[in-house]
PDB file of N, CA and C in Angstrom:
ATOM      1  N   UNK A   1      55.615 140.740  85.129  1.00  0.00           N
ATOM      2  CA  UNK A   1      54.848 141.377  86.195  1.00  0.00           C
ATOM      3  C   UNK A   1      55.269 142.840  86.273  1.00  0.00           C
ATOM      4  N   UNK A   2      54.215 143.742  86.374  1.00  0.00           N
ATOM      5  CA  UNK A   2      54.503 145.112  86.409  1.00  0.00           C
ATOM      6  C   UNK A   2      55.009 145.655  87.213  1.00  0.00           C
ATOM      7  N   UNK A   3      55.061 146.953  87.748  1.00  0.00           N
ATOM      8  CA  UNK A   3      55.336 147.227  88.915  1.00  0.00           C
ATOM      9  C   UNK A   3      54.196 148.439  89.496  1.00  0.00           C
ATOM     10  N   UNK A   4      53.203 147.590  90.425  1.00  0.00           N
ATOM     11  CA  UNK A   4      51.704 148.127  90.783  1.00  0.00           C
ATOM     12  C   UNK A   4      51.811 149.497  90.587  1.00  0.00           C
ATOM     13  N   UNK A   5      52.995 150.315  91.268  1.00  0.00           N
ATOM     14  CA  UNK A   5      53.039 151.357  92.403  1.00  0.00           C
ATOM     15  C   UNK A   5      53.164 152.295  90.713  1.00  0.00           C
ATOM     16  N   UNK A   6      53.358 152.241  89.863  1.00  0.00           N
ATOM     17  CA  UNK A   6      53.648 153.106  88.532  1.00  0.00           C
ATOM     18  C   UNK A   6      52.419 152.692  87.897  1.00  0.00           C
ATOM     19  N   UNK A   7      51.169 151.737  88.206  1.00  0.00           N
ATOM     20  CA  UNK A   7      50.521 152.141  87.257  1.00  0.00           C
ATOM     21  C   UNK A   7      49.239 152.834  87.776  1.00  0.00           C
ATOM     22  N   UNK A   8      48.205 153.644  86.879  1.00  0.00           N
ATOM     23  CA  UNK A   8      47.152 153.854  87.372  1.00  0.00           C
ATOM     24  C   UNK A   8      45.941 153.012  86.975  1.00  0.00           C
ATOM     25  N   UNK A   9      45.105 153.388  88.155  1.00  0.00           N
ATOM     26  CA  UNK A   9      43.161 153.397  88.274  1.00  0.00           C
ATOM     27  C   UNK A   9      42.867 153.238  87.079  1.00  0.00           C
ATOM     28  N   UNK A  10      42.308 152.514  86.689  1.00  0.00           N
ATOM     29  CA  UNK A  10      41.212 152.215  85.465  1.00  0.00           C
ATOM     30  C   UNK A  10      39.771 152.881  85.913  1.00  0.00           C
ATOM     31  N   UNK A  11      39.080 153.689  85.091  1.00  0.00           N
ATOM     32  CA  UNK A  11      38.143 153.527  85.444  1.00  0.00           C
ATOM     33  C   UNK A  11      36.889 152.196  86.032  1.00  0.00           C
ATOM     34  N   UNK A  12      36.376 151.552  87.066  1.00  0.00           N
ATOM     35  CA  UNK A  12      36.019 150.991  87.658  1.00  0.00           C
ATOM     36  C   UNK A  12      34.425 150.780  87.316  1.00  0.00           C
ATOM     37  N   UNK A  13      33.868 150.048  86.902  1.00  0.00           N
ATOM     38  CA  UNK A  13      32.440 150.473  86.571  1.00  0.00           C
ATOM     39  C   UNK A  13      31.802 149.277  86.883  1.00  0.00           C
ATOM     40  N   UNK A  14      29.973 149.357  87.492  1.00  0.00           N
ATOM     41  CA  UNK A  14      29.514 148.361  87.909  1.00  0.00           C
ATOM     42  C   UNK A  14      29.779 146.878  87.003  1.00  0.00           C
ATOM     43  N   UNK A  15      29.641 146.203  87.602  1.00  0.00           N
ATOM     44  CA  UNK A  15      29.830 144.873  86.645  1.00  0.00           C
ATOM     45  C   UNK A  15      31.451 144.484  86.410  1.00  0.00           C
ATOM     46  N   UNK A  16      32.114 145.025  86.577  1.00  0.00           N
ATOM     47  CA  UNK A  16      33.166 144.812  86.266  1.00  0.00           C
ATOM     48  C   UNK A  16      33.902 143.446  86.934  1.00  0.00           C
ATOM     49  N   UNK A  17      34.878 142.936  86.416  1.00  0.00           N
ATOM     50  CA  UNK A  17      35.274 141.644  87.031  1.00  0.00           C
ATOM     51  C   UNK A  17      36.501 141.749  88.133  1.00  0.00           C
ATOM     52  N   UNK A  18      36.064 140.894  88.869  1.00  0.00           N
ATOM     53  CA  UNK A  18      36.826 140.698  90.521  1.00  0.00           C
ATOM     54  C   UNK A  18      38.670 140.294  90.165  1.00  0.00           C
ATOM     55  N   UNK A  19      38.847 140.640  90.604  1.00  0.00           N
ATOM     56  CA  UNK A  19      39.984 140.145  90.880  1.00  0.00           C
ATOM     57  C   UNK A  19      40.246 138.689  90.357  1.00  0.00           C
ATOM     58  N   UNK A  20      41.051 137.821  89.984  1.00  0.00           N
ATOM     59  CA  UNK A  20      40.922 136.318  89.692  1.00  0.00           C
ATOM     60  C   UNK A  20      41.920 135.775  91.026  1.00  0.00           C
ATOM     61  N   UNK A  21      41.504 134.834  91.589  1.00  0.00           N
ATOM     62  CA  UNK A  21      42.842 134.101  92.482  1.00  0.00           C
ATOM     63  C   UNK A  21      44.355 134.222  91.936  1.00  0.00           C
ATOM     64  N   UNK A  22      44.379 134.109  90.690  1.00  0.00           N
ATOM     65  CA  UNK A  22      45.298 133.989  89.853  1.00  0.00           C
ATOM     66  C   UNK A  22      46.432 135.371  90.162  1.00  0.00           C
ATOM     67  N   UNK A  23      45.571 136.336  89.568  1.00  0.00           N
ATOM     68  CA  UNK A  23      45.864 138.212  89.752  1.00  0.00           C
ATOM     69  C   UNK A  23      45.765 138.284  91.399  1.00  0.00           C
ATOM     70  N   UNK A  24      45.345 138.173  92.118  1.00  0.00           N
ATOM     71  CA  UNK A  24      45.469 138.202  93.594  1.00  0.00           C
ATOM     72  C   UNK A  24      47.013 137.448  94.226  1.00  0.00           C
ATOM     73  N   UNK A  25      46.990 136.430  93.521  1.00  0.00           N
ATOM     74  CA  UNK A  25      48.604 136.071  94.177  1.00  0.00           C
ATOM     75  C   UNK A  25      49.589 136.611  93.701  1.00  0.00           C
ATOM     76  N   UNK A  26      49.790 137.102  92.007  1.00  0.00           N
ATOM     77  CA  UNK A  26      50.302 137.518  91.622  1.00  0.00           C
ATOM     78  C   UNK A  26      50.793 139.332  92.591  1.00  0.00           C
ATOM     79  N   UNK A  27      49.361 139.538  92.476  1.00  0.00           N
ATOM     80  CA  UNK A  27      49.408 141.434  92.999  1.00  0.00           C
ATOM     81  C   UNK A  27      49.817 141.229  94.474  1.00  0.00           C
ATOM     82  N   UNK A  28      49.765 140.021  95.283  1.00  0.00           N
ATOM     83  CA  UNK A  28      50.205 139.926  96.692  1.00  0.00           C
ATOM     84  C   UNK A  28      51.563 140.099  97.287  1.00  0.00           C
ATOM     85  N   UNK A  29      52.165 139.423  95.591  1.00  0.00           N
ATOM     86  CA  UNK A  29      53.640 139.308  95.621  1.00  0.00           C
ATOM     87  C   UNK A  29      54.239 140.405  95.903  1.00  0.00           C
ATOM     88  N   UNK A  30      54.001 141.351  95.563  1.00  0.00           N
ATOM     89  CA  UNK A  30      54.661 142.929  95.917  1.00  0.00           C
ATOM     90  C   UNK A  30      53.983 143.581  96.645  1.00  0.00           C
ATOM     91  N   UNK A  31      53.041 142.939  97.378  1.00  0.00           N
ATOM     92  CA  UNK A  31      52.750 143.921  98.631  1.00  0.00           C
ATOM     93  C   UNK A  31      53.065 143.373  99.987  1.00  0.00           C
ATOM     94  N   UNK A  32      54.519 143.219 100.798  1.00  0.00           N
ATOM     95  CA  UNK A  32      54.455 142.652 101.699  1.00  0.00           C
ATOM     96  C   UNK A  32      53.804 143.540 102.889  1.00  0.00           C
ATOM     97  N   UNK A  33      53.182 142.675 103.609  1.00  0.00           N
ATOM     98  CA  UNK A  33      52.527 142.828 104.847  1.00  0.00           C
ATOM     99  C   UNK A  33      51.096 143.563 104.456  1.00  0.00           C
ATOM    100  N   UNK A  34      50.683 142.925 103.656  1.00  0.00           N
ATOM    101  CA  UNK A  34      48.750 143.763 103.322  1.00  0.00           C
ATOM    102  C   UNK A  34      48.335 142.592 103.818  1.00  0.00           C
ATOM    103  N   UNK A  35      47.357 142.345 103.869  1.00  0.00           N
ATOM    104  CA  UNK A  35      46.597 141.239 104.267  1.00  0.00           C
ATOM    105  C   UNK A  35      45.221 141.366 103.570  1.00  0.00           C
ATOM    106  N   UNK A  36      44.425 140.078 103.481  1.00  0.00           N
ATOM    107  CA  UNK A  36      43.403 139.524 102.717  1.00  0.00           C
ATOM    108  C   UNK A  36      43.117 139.511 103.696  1.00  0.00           C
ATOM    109  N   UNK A  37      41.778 140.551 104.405  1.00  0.00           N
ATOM    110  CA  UNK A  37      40.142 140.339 105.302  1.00  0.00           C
ATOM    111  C   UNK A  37      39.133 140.241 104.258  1.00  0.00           C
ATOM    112  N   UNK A  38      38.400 139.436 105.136  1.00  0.00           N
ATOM    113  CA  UNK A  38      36.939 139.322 105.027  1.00  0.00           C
ATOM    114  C   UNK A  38      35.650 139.968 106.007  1.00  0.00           C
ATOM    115  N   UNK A  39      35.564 141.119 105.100  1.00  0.00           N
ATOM    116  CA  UNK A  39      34.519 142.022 105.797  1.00  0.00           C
ATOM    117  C   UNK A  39      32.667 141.792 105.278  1.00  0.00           C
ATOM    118  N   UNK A  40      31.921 141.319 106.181  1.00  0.00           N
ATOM    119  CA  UNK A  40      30.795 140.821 105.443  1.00  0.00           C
ATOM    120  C   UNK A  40      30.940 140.726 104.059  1.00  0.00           C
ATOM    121  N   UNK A  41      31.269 139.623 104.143  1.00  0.00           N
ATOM    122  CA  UNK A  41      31.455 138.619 103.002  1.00  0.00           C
ATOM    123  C   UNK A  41      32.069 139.304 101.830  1.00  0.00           C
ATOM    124  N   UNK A  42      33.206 140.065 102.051  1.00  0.00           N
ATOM    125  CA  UNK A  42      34.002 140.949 100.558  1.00  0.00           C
ATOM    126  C   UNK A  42      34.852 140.905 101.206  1.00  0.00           C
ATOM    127  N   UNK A  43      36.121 140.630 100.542  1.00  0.00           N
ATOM    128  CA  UNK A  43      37.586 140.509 100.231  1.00  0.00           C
ATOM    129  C   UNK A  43      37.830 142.237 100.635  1.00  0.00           C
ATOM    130  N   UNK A  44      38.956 142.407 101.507  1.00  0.00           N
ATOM    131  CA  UNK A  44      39.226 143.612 101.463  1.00  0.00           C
ATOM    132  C   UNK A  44      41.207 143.674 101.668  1.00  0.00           C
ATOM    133  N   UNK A  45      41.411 144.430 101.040  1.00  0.00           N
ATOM    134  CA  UNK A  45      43.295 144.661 101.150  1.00  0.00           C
ATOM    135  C   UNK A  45      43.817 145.487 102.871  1.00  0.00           C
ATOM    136  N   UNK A  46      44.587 144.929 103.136  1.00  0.00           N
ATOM    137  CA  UNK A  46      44.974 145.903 104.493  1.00  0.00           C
ATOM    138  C   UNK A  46      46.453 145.956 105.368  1.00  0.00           C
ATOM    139  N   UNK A  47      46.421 147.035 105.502  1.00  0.00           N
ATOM    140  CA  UNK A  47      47.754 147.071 106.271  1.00  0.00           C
ATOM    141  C   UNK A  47      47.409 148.390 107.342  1.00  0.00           C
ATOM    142  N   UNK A  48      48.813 147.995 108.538  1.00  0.00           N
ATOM    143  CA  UNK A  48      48.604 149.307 109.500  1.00  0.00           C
ATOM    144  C   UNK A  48      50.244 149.552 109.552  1.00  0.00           C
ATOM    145  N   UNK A  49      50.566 151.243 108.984  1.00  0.00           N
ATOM    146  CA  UNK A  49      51.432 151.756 109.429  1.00  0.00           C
ATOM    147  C   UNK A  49      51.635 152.519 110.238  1.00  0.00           C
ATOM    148  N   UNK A  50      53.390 152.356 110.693  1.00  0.00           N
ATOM    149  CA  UNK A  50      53.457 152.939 112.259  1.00  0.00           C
ATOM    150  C   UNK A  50      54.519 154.183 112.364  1.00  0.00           C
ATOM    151  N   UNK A  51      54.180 154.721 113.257  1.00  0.00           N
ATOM    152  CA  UNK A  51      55.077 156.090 112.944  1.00  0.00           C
ATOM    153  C   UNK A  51      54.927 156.569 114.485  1.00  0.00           C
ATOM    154  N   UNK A  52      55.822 157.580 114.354  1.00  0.00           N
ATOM    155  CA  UNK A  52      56.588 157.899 115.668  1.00  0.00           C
ATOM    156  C   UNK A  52      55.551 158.812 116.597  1.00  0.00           C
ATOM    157  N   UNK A  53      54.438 159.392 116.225  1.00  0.00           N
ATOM    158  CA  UNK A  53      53.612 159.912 117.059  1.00  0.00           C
ATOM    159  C   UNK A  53      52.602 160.752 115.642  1.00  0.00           C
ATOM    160  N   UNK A  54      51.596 161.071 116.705  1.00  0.00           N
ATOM    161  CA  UNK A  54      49.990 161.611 115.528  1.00  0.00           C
ATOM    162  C   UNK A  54      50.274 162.307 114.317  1.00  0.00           C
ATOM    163  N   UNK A  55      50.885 163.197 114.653  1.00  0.00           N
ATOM    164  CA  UNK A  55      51.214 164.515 113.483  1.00  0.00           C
ATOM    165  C   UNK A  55      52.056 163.822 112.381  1.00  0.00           C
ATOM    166  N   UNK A  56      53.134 162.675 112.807  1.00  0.00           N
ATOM    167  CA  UNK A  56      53.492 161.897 111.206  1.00  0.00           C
ATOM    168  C   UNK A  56      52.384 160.799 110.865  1.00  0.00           C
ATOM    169  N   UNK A  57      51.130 160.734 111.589  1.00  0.00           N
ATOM    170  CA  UNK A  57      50.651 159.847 111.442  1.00  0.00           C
ATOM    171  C   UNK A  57      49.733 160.618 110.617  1.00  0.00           C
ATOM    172  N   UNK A  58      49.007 161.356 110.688  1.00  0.00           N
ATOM    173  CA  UNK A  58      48.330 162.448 110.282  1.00  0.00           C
ATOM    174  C   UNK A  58      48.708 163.178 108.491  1.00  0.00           C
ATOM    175  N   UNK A  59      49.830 163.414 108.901  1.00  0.00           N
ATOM    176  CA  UNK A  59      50.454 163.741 107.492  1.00  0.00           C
ATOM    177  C   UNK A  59      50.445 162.227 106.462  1.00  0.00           C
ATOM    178  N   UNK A  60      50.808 161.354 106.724  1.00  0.00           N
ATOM    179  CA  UNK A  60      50.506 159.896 105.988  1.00  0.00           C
ATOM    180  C   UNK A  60      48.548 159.955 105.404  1.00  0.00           C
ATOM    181  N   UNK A  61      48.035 160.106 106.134  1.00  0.00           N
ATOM    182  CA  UNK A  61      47.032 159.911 105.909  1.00  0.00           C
ATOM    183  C   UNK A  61      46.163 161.181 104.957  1.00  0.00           C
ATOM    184  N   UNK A  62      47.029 162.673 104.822  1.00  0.00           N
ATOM    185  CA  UNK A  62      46.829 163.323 104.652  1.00  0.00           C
ATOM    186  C   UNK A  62      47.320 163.034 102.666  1.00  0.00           C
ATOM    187  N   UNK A  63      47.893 162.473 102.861  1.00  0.00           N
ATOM    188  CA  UNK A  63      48.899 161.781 101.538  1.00  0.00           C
ATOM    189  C   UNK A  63      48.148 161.002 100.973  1.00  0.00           C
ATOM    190  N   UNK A  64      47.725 160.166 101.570  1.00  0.00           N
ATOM    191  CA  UNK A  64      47.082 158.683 100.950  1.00  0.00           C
ATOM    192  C   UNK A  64      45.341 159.563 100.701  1.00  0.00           C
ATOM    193  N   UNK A  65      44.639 160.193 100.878  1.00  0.00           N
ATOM    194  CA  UNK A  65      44.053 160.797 101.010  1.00  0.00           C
ATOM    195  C   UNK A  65      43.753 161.647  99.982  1.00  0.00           C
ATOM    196  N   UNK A  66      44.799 162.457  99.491  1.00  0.00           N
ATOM    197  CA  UNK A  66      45.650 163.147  97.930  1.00  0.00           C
ATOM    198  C   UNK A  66      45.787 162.313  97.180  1.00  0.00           C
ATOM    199  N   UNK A  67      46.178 161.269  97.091  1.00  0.00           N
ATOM    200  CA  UNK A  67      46.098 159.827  95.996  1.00  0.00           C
ATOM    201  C   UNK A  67      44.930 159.716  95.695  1.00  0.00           C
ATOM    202  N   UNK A  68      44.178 159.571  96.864  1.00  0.00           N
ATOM    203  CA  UNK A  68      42.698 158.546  96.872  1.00  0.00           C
ATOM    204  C   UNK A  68      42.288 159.763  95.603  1.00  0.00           C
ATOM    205  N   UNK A  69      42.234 160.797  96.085  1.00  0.00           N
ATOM    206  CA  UNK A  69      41.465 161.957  95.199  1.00  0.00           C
ATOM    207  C   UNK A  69      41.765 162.193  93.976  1.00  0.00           C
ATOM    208  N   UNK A  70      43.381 161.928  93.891  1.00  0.00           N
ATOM    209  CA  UNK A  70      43.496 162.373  92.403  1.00  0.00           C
ATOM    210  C   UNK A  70      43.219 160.989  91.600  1.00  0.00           C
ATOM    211  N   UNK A  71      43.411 159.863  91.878  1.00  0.00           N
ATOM    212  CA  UNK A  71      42.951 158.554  91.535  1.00  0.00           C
ATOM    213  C   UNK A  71      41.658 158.085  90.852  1.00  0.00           C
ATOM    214  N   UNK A  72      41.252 158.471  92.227  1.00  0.00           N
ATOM    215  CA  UNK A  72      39.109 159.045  92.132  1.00  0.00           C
ATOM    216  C   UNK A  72      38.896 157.381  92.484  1.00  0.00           C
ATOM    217  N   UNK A  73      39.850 157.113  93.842  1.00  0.00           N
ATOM    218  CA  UNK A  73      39.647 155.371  94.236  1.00  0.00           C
ATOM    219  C   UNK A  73      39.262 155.677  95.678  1.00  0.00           C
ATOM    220  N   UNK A  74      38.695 155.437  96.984  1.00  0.00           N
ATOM    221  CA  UNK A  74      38.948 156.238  97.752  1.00  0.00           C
ATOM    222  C   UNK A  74      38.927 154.972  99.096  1.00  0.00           C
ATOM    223  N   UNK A  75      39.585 154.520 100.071  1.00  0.00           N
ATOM    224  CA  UNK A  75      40.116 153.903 100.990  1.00  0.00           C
ATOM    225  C   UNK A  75      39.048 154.148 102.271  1.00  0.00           C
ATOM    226  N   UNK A  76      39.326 153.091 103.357  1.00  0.00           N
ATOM    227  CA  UNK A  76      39.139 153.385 104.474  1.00  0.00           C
ATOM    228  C   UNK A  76      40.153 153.989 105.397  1.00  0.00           C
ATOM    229  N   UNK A  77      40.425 154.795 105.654  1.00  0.00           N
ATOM    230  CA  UNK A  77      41.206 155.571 106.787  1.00  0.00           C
ATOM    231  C   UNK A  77      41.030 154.946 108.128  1.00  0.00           C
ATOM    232  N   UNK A  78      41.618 154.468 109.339  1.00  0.00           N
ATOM    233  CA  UNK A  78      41.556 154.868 110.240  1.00  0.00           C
ATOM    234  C   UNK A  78      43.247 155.409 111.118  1.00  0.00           C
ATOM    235  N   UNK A  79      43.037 156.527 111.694  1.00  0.00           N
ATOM    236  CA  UNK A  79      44.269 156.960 111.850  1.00  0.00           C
ATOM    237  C   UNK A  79      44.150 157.640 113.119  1.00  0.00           C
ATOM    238  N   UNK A  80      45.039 156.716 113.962  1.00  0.00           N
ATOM    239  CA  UNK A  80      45.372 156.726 115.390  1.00  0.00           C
ATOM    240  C   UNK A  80      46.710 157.714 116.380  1.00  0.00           C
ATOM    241  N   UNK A  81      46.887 157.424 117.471  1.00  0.00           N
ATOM    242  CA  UNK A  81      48.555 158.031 117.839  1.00  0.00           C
ATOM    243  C   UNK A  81      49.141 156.662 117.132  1.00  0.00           C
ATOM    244  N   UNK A  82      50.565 157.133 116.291  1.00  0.00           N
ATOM    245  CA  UNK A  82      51.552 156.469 116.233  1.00  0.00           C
ATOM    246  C   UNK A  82      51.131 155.068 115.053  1.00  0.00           C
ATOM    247  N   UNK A  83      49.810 155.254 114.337  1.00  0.00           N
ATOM    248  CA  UNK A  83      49.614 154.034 113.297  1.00  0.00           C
ATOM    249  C   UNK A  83      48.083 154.928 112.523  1.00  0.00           C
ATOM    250  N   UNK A  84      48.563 154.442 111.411  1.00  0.00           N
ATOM    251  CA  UNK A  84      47.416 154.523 110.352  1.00  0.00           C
ATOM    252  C   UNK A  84      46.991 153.291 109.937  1.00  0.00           C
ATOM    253  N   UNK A  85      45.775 152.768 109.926  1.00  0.00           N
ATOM    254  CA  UNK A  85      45.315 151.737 109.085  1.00  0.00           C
ATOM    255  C   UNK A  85      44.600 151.988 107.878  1.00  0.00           C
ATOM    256  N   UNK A  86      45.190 151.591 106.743  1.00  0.00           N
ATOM    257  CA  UNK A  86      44.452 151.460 105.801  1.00  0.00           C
ATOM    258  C   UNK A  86      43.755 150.592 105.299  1.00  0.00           C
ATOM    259  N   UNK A  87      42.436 150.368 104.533  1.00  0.00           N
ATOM    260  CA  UNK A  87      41.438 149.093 104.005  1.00  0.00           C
ATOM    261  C   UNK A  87      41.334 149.836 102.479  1.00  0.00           C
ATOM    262  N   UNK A  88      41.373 149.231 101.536  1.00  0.00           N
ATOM    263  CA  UNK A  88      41.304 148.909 100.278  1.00  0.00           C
ATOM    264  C   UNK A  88      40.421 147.894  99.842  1.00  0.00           C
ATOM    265  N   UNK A  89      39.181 148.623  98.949  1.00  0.00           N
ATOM    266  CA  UNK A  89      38.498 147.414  98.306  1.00  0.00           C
ATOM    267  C   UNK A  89      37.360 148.480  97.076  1.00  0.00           C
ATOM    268  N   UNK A  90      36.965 147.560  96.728  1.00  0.00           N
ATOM    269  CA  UNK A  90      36.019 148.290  95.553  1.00  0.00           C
ATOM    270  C   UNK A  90      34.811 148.296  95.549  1.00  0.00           C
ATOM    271  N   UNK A  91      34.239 149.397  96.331  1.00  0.00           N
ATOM    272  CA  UNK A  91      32.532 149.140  96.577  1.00  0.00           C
ATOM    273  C   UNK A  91      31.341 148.794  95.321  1.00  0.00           C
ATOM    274  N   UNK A  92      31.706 149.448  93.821  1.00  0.00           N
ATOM    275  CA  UNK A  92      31.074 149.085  93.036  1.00  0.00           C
ATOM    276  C   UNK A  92      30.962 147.769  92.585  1.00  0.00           C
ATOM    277  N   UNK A  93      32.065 146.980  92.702  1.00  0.00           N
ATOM    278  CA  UNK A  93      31.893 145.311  92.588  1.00  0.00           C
ATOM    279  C   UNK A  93      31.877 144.758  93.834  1.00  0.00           C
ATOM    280  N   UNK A  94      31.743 144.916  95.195  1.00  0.00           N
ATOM    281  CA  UNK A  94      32.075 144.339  96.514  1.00  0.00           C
ATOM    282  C   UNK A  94      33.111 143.773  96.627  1.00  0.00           C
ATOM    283  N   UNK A  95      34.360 143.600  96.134  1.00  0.00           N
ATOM    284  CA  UNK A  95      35.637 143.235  96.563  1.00  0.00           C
ATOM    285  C   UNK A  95      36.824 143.334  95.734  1.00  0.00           C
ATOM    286  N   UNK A  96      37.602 142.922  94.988  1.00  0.00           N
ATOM    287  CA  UNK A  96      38.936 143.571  94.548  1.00  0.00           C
ATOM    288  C   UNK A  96      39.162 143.597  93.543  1.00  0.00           C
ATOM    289  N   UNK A  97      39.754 144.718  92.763  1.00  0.00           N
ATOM    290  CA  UNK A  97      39.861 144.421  91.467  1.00  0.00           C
ATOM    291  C   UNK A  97      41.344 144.896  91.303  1.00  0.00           C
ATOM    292  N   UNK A  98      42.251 145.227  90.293  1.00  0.00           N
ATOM    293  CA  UNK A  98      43.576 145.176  90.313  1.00  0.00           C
ATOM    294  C   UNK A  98      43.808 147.218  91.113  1.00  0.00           C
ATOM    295  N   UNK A  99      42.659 147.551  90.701  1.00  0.00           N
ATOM    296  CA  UNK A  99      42.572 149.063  91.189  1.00  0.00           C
ATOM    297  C   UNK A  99      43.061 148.740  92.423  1.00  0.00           C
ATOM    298  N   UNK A 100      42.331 148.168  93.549  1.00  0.00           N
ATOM    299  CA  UNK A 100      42.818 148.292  94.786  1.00  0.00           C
ATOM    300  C   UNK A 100      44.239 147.770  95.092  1.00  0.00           C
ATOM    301  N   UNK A 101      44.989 146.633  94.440  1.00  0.00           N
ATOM    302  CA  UNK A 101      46.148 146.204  94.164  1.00  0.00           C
ATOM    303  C   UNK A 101      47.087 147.750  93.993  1.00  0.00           C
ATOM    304  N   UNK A 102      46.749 148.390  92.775  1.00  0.00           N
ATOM    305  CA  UNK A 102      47.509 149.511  92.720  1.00  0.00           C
ATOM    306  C   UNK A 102      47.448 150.503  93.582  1.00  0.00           C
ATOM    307  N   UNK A 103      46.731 150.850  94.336  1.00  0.00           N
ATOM    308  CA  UNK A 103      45.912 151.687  95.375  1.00  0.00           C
ATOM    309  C   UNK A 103      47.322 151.615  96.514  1.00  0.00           C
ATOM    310  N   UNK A 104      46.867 150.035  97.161  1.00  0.00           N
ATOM    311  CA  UNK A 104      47.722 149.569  98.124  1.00  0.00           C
ATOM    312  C   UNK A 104      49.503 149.787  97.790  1.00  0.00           C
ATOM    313  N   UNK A 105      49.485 149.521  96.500  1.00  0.00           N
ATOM    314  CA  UNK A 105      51.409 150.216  96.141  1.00  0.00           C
ATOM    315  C   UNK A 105      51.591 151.248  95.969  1.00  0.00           C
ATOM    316  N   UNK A 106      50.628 151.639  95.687  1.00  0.00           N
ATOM    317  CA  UNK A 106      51.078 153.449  95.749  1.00  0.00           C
ATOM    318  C   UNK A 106      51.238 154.244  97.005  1.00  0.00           C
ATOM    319  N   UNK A 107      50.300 153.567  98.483  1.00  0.00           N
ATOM    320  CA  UNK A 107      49.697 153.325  99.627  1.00  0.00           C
ATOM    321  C   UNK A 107      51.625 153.188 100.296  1.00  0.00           C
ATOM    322  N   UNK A 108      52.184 151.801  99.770  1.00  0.00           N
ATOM    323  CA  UNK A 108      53.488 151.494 100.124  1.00  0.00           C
ATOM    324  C   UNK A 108      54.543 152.404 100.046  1.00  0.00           C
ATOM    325  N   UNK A 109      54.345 153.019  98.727  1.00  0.00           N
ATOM    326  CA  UNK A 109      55.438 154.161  98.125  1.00  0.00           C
ATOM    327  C   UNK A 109      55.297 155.407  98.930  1.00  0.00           C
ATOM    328  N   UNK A 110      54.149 155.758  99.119  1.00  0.00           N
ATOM    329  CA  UNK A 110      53.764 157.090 100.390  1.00  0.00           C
ATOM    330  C   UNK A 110      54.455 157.068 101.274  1.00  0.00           C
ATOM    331  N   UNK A 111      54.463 155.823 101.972  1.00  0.00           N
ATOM    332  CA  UNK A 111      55.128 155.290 103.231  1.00  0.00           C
ATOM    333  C   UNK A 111      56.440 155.282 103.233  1.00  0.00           C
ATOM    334  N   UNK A 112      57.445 154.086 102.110  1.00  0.00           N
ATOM    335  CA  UNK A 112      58.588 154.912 102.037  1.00  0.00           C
ATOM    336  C   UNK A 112      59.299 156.221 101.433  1.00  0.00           C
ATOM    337  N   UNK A 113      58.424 156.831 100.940  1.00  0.00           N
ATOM    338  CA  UNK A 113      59.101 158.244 100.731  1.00  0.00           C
ATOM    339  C   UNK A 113      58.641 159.335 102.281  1.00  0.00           C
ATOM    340  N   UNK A 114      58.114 159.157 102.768  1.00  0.00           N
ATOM    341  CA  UNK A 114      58.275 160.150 104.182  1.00  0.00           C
ATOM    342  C   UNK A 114      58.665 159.169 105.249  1.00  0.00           C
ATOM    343  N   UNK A 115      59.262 158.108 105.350  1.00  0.00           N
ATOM    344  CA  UNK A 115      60.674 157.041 106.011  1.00  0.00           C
ATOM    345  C   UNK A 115      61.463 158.079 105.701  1.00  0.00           C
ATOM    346  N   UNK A 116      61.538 158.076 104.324  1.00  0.00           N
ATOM    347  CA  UNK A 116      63.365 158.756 103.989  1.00  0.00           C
ATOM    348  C   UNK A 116      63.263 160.571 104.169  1.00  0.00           C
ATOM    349  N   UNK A 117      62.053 161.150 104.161  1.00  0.00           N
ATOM    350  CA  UNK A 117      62.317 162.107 104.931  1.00  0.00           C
ATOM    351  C   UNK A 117      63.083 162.949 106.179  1.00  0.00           C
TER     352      UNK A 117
END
């Protein structure tokens, strides 16, 4: 098993194949605390991080944001006082493919490198 957060985005193209149950438990294993929603009827990745007030919340999102772009994968944002939520999923196939798996660890790694700030 790899380690998500080191690899990149594949290019993503219609048709492409979903995620397998198989690769989903596997890619779950190293993401603690994401969670599997179901948003009209598509699988979506998610977590909400928390931070000490807007402006570190802001800068997180400002980060994940810089990923999304240089990636060319791009997330749902929502970003509050004191928590960011992120959603991960793949609109060209309607639900997950290992892209969003890597998305979400790289998503993790953001998070602890401005912790240890």
């Amino acid at each position: 098993m790899s380690d998500l957060s080191i690899r990149t985005c594949e290019v993503c193209r219609l048709g492409a194949p979903l995620a397998t149950e198989e690769e989903i438990k596997e890619f779950m294993s190293q993401l603690p605390y994401w969670e599997i929603i179901i948003v009209d009827e598509i699988k979506h990745l998610k977590k909400t991080f928390k931070f000490k007030n807007f402006m570190e919340a802001l800068q997180f999102t400002n980060k994940v944001g810089e990923l999304a772009e240089k990636e060319g994968h791009h997330p749902e944002i929502l970003t509050q006082w004191g928590k960011v939520t992120v959603t991960w999923w793949t609109h060209k196939i309607m639900g997950l493919h290992a892209n969003d798996f890597i998305m979400a660890a790289k998503t993790d790694k953001i998070f602890e490198d401005s912790s240890e700030s």
